[in-house]
PDB file of N, CA and C in Angstrom:
ATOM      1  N   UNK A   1      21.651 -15.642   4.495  1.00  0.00           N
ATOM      2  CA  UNK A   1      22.372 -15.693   3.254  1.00  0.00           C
ATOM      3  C   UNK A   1      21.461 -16.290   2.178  1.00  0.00           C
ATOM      4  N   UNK A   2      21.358 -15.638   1.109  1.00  0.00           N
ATOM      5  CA  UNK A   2      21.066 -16.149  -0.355  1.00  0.00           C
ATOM      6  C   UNK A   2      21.458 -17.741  -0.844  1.00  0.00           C
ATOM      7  N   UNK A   3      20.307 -18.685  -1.030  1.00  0.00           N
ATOM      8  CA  UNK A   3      20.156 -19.573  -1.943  1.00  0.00           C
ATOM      9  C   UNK A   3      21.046 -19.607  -3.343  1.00  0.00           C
ATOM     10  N   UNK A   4      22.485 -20.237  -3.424  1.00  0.00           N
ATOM     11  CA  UNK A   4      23.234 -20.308  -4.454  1.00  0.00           C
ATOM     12  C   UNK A   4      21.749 -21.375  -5.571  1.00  0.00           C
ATOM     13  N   UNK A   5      21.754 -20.876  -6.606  1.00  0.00           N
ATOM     14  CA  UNK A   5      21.413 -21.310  -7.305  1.00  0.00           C
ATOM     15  C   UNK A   5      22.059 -22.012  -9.017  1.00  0.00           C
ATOM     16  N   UNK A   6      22.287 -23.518  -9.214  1.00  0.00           N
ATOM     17  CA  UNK A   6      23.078 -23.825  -9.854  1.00  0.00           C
ATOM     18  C   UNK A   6      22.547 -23.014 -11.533  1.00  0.00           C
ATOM     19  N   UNK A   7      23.587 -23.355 -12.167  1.00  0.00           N
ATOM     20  CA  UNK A   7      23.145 -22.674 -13.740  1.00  0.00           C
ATOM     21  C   UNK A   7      22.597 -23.361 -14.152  1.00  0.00           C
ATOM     22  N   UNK A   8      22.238 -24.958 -13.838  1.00  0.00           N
ATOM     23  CA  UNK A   8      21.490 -25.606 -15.250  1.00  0.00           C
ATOM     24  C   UNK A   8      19.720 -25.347 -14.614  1.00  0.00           C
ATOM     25  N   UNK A   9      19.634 -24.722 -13.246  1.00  0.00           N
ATOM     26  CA  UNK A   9      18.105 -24.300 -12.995  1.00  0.00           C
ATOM     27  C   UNK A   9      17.269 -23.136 -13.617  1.00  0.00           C
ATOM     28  N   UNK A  10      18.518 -22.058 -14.058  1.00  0.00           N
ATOM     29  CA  UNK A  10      17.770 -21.036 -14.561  1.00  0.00           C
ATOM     30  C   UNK A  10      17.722 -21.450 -15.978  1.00  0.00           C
ATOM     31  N   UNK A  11      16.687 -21.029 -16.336  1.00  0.00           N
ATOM     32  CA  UNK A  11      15.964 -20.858 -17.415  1.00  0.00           C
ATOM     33  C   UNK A  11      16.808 -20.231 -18.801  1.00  0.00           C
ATOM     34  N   UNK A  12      16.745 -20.647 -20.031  1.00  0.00           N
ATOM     35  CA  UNK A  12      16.987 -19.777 -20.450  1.00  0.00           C
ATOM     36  C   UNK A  12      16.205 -18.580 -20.768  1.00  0.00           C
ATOM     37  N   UNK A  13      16.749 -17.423 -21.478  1.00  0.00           N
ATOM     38  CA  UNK A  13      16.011 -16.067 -21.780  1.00  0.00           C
ATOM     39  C   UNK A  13      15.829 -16.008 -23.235  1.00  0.00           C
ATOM     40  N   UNK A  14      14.779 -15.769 -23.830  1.00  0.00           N
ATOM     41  CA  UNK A  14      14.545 -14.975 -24.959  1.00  0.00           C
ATOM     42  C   UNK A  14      14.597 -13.813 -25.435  1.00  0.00           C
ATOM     43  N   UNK A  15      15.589 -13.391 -25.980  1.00  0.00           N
ATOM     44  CA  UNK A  15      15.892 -11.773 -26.376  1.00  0.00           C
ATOM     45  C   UNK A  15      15.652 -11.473 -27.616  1.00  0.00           C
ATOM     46  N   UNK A  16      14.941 -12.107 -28.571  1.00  0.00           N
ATOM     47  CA  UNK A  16      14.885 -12.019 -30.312  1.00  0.00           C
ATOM     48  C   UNK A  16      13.447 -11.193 -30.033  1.00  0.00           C
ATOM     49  N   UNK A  17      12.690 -10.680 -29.029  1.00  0.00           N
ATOM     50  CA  UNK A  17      11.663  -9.061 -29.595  1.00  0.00           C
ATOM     51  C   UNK A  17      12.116  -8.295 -28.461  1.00  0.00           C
ATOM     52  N   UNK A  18      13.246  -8.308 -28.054  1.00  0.00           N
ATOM     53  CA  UNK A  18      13.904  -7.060 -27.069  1.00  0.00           C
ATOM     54  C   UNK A  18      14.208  -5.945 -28.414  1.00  0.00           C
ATOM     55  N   UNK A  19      14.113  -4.746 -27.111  1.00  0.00           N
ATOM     56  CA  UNK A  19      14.104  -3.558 -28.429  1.00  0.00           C
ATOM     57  C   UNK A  19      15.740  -2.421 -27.650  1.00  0.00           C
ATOM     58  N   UNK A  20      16.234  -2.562 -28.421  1.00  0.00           N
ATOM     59  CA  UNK A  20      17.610  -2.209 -28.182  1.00  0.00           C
ATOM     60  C   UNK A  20      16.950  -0.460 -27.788  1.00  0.00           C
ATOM     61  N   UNK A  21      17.620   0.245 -26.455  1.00  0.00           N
ATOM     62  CA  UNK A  21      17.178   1.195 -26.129  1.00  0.00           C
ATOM     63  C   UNK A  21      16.022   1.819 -25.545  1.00  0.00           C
ATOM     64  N   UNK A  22      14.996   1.090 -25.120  1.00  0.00           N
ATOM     65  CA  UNK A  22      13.716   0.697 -24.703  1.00  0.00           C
ATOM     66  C   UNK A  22      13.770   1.798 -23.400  1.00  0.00           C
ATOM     67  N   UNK A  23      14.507   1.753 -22.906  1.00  0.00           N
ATOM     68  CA  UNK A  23      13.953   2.195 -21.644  1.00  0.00           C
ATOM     69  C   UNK A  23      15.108   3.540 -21.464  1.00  0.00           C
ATOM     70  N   UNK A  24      15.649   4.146 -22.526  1.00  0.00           N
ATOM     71  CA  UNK A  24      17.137   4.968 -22.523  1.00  0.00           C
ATOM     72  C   UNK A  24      16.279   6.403 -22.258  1.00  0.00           C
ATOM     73  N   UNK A  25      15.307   6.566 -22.848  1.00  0.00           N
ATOM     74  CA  UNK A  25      14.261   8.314 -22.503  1.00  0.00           C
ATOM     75  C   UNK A  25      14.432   7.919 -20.936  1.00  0.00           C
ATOM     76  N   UNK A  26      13.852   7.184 -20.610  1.00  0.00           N
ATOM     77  CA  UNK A  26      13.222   7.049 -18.754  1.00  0.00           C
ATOM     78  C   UNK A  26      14.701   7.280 -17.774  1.00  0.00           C
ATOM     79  N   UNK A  27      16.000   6.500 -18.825  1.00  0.00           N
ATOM     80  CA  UNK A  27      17.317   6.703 -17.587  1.00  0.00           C
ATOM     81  C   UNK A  27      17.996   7.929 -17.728  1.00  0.00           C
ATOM     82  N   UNK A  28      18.152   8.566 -18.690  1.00  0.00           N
ATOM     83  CA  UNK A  28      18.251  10.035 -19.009  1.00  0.00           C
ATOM     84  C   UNK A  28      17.593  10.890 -18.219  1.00  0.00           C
ATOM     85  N   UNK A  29      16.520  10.596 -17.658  1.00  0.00           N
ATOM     86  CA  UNK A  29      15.519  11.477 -16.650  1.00  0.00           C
ATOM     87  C   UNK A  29      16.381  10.886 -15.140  1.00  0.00           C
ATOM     88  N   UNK A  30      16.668  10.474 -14.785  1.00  0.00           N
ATOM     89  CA  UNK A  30      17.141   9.601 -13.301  1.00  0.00           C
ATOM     90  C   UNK A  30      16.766   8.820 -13.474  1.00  0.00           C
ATOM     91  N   UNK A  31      17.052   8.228 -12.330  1.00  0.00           N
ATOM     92  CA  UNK A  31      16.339   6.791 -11.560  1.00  0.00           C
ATOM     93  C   UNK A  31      16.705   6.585 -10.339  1.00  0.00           C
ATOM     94  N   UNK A  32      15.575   6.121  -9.455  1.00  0.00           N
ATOM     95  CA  UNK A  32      15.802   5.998  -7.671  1.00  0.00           C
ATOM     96  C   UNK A  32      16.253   4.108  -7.699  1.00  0.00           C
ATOM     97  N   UNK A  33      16.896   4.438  -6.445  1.00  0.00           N
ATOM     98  CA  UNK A  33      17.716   3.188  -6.268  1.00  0.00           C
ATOM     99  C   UNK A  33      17.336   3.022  -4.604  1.00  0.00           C
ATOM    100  N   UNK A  34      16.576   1.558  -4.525  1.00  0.00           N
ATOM    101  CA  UNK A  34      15.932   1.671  -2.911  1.00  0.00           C
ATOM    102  C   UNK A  34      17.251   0.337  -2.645  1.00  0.00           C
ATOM    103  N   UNK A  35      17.816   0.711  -1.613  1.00  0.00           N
ATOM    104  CA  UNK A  35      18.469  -0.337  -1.230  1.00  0.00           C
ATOM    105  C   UNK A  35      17.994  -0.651   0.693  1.00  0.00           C
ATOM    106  N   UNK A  36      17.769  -1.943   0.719  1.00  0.00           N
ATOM    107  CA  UNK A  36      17.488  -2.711   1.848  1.00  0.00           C
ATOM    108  C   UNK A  36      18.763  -2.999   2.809  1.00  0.00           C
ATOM    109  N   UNK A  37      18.798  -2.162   4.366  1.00  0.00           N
ATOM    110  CA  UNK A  37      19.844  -2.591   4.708  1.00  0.00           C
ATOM    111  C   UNK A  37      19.828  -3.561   5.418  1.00  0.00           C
ATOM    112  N   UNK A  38      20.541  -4.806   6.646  1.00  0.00           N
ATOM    113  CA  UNK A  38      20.472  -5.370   6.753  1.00  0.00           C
ATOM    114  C   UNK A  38      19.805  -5.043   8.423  1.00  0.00           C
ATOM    115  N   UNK A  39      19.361  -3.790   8.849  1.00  0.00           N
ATOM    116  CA  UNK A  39      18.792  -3.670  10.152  1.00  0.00           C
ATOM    117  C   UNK A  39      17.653  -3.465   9.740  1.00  0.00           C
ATOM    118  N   UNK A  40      16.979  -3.600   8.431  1.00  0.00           N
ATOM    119  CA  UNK A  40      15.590  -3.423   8.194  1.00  0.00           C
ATOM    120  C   UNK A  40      15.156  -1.782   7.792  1.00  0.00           C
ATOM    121  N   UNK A  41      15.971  -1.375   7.668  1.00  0.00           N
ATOM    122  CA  UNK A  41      15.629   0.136   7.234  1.00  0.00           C
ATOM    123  C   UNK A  41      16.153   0.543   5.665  1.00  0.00           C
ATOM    124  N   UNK A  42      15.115   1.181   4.912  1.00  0.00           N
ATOM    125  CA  UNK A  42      15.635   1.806   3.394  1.00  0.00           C
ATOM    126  C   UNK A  42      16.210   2.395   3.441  1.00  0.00           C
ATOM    127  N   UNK A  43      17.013   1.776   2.585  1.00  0.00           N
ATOM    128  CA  UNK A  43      18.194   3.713   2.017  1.00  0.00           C
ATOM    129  C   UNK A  43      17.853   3.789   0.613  1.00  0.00           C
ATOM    130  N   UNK A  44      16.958   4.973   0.506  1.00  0.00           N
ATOM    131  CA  UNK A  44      16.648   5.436  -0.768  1.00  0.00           C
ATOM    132  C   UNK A  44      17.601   6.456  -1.428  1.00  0.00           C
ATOM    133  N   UNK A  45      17.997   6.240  -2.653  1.00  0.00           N
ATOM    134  CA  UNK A  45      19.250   7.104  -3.310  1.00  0.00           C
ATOM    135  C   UNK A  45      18.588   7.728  -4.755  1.00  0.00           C
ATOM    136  N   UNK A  46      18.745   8.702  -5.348  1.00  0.00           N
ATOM    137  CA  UNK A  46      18.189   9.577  -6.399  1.00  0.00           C
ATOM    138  C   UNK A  46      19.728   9.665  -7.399  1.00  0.00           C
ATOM    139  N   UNK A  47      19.661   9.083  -8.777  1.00  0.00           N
ATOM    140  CA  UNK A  47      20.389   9.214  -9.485  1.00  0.00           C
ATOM    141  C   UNK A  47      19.705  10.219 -10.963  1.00  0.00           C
ATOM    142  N   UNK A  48      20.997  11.157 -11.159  1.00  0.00           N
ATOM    143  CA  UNK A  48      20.068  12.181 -11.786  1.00  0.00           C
ATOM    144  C   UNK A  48      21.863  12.168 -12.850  1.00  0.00           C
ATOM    145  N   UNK A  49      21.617  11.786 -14.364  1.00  0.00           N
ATOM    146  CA  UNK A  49      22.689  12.538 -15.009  1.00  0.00           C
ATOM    147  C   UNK A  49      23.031  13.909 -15.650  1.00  0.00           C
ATOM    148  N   UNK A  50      24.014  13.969 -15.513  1.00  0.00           N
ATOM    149  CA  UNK A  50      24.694  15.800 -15.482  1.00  0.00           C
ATOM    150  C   UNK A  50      24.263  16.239 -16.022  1.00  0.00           C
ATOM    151  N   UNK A  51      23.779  17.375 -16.491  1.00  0.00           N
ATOM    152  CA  UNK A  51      23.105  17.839 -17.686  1.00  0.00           C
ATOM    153  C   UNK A  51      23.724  18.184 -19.228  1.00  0.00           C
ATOM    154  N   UNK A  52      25.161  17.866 -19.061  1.00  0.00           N
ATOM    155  CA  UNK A  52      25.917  18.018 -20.109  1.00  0.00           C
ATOM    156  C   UNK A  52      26.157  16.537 -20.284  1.00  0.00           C
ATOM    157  N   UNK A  53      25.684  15.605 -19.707  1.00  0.00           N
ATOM    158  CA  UNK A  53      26.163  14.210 -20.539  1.00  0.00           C
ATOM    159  C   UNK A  53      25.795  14.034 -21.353  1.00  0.00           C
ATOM    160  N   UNK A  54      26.126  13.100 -22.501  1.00  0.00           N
ATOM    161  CA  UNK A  54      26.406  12.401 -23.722  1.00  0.00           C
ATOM    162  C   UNK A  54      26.114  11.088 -24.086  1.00  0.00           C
ATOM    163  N   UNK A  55      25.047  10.453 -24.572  1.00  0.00           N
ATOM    164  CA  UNK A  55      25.186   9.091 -24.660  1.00  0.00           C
ATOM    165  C   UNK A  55      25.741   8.805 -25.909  1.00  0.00           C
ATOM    166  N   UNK A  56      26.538   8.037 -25.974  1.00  0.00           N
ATOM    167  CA  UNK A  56      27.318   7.482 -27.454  1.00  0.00           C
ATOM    168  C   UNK A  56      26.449   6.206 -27.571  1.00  0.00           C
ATOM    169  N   UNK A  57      26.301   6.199 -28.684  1.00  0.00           N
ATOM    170  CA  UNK A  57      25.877   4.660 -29.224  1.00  0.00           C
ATOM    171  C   UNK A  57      26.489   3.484 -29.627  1.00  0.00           C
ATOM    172  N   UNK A  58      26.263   2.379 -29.291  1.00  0.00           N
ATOM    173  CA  UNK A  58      27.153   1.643 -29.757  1.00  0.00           C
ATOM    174  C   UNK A  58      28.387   1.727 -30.475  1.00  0.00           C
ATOM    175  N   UNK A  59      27.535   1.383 -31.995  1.00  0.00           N
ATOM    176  CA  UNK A  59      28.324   1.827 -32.656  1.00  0.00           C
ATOM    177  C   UNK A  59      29.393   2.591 -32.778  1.00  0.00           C
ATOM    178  N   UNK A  60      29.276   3.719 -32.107  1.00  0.00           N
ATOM    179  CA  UNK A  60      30.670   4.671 -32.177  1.00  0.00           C
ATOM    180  C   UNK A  60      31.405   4.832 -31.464  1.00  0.00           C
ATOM    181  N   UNK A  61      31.157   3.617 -29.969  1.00  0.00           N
ATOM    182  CA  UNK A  61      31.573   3.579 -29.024  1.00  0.00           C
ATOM    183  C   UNK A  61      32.520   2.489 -29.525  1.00  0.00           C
ATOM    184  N   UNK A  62      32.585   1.685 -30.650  1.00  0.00           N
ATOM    185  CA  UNK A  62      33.634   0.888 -31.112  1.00  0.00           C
ATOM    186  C   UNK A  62      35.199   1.478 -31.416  1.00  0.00           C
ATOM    187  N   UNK A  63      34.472   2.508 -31.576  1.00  0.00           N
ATOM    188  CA  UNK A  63      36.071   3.255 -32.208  1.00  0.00           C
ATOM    189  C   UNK A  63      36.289   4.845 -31.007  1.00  0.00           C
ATOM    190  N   UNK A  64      35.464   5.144 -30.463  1.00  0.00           N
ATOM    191  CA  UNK A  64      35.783   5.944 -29.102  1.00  0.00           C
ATOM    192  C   UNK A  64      35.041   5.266 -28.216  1.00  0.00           C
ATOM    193  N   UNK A  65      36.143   4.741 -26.640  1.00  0.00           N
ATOM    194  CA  UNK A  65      36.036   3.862 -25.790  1.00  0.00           C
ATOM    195  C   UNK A  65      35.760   4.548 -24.860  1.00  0.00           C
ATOM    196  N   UNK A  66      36.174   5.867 -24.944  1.00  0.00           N
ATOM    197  CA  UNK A  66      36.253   6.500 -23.748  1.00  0.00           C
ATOM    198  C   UNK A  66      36.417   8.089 -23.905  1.00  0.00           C
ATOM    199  N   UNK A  67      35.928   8.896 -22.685  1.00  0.00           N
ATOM    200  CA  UNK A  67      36.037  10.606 -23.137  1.00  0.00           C
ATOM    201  C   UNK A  67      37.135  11.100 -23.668  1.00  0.00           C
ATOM    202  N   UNK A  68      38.241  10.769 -23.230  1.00  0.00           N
ATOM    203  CA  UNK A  68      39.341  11.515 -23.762  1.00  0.00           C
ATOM    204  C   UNK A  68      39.285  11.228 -25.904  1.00  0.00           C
ATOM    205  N   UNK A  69      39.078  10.117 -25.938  1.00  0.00           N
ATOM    206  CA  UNK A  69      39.381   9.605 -27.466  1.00  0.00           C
ATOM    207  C   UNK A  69      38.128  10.317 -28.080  1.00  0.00           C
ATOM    208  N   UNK A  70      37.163  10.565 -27.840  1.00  0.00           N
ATOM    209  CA  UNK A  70      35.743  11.337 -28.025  1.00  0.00           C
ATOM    210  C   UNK A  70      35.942  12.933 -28.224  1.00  0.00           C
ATOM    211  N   UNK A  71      36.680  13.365 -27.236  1.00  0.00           N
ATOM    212  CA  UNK A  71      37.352  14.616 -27.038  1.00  0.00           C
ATOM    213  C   UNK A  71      38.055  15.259 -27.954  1.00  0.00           C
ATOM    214  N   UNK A  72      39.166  13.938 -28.238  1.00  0.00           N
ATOM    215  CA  UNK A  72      40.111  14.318 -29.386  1.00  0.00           C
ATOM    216  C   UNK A  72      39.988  14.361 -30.612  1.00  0.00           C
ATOM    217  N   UNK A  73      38.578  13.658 -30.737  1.00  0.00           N
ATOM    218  CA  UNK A  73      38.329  13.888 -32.360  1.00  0.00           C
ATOM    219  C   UNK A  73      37.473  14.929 -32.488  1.00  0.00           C
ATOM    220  N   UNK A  74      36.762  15.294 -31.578  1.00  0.00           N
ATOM    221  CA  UNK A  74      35.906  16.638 -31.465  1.00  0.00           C
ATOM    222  C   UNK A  74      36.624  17.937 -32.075  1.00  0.00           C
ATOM    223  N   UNK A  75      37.118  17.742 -31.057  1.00  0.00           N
ATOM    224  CA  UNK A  75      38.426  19.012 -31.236  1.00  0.00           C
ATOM    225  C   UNK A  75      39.319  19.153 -32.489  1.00  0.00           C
ATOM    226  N   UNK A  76      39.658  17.837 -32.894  1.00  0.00           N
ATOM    227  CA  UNK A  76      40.168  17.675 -34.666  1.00  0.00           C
ATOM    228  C   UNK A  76      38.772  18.187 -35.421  1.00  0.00           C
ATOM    229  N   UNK A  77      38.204  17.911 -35.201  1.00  0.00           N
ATOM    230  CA  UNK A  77      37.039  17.849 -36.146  1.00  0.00           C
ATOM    231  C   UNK A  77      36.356  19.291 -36.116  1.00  0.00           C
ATOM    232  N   UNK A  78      36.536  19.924 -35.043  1.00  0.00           N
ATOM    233  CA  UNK A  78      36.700  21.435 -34.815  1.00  0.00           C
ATOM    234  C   UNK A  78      37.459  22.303 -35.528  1.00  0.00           C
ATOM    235  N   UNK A  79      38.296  21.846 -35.652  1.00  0.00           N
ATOM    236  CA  UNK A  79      39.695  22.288 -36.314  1.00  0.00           C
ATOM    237  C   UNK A  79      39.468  22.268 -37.830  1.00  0.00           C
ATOM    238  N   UNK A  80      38.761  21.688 -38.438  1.00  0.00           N
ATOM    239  CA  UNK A  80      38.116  22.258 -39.589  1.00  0.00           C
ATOM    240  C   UNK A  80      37.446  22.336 -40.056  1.00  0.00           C
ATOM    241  N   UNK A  81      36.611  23.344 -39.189  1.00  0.00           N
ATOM    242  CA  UNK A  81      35.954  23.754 -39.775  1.00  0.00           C
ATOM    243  C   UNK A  81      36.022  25.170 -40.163  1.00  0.00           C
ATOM    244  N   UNK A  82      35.466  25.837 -40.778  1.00  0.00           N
ATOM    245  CA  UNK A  82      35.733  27.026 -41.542  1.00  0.00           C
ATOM    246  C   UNK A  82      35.618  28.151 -40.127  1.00  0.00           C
ATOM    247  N   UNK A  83      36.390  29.414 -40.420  1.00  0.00           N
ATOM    248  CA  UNK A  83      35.843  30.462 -39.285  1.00  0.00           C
ATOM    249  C   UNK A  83      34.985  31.622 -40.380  1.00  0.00           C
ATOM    250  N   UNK A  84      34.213  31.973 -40.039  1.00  0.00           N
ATOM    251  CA  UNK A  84      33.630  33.063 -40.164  1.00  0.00           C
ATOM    252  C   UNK A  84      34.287  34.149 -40.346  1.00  0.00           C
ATOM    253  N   UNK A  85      34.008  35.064 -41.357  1.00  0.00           N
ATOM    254  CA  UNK A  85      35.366  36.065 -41.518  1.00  0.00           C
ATOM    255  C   UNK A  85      35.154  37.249 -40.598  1.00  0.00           C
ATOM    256  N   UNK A  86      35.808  37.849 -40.246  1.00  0.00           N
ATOM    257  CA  UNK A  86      35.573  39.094 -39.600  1.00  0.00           C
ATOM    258  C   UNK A  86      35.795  38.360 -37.571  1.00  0.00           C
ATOM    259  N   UNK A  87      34.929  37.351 -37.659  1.00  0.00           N
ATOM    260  CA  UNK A  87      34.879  37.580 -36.511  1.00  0.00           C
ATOM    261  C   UNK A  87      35.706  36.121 -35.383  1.00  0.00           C
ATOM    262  N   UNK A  88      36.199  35.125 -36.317  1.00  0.00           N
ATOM    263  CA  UNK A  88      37.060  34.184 -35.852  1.00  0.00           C
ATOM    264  C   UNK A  88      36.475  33.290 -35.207  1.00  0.00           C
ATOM    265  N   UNK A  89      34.910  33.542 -35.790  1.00  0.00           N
ATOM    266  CA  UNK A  89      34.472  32.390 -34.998  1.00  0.00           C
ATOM    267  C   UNK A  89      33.733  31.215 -36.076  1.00  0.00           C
ATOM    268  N   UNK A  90      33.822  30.040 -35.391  1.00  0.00           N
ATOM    269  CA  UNK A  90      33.538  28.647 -36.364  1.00  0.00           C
ATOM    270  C   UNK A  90      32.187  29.056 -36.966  1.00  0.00           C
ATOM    271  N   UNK A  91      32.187  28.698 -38.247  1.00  0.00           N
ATOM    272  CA  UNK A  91      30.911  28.243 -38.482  1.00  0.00           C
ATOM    273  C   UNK A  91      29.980  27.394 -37.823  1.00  0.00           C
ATOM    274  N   UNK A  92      28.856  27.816 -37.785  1.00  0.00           N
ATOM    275  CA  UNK A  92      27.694  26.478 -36.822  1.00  0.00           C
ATOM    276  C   UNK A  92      27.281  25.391 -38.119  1.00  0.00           C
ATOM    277  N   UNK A  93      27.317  24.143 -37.183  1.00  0.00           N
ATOM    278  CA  UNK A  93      26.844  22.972 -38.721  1.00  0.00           C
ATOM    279  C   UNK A  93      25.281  22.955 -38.243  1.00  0.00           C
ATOM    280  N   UNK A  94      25.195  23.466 -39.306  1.00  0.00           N
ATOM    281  CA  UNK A  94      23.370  22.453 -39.129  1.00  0.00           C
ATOM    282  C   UNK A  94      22.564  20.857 -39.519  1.00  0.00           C
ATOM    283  N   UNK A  95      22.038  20.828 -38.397  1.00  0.00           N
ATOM    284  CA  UNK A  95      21.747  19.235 -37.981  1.00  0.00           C
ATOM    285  C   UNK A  95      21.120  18.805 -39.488  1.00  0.00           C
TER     286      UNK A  95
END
């Protein structure tokens, strides 16, 4: 078993030149996860996200918490936009 270690031993941390997002390109690609079991053998695991995921940013994660609320304004926000005449389909926005 693990050494409880009290709180007034650790150290504090300095976070005033951390760079918000630093490492977000590299987790977007995967990341392997080696876990140690307790008979001495690895279990190596491969995490890979969907190819349709989404990262929200902070920020806008204040006011959508979660997919469904993300969803629903999509879809409002879908909703008007103009259709194309003739053929009923939305206009595309350009970035």
């Amino acid at each position: 078993m693990k050494k409880k270690i009290a709180t007034d031993e650790i150290p504090p941390v300095d976070f005033s030149q951390a760079v918000r997002g630093k490492h977000s390109a590299c987790f977007r690609q995967g990341y392997t996860v080696k876990i140690a079991q307790e008979d001495g053998s690895l279990h190596i695991q491969r995490f890979v996200p969907d190819a349709d995921a989404v990262v929200i940013d902070q920020d806008v994660r204040k006011y959508f918490p979660d997919a469904a609320s993300i969803n629903k304004a999509l879809r409002a926000l879908i909703e008007i936009i103009p259709k194309q005449p003739g053929t009923g389909a939305r206009k595309r926005l350009s970035a």
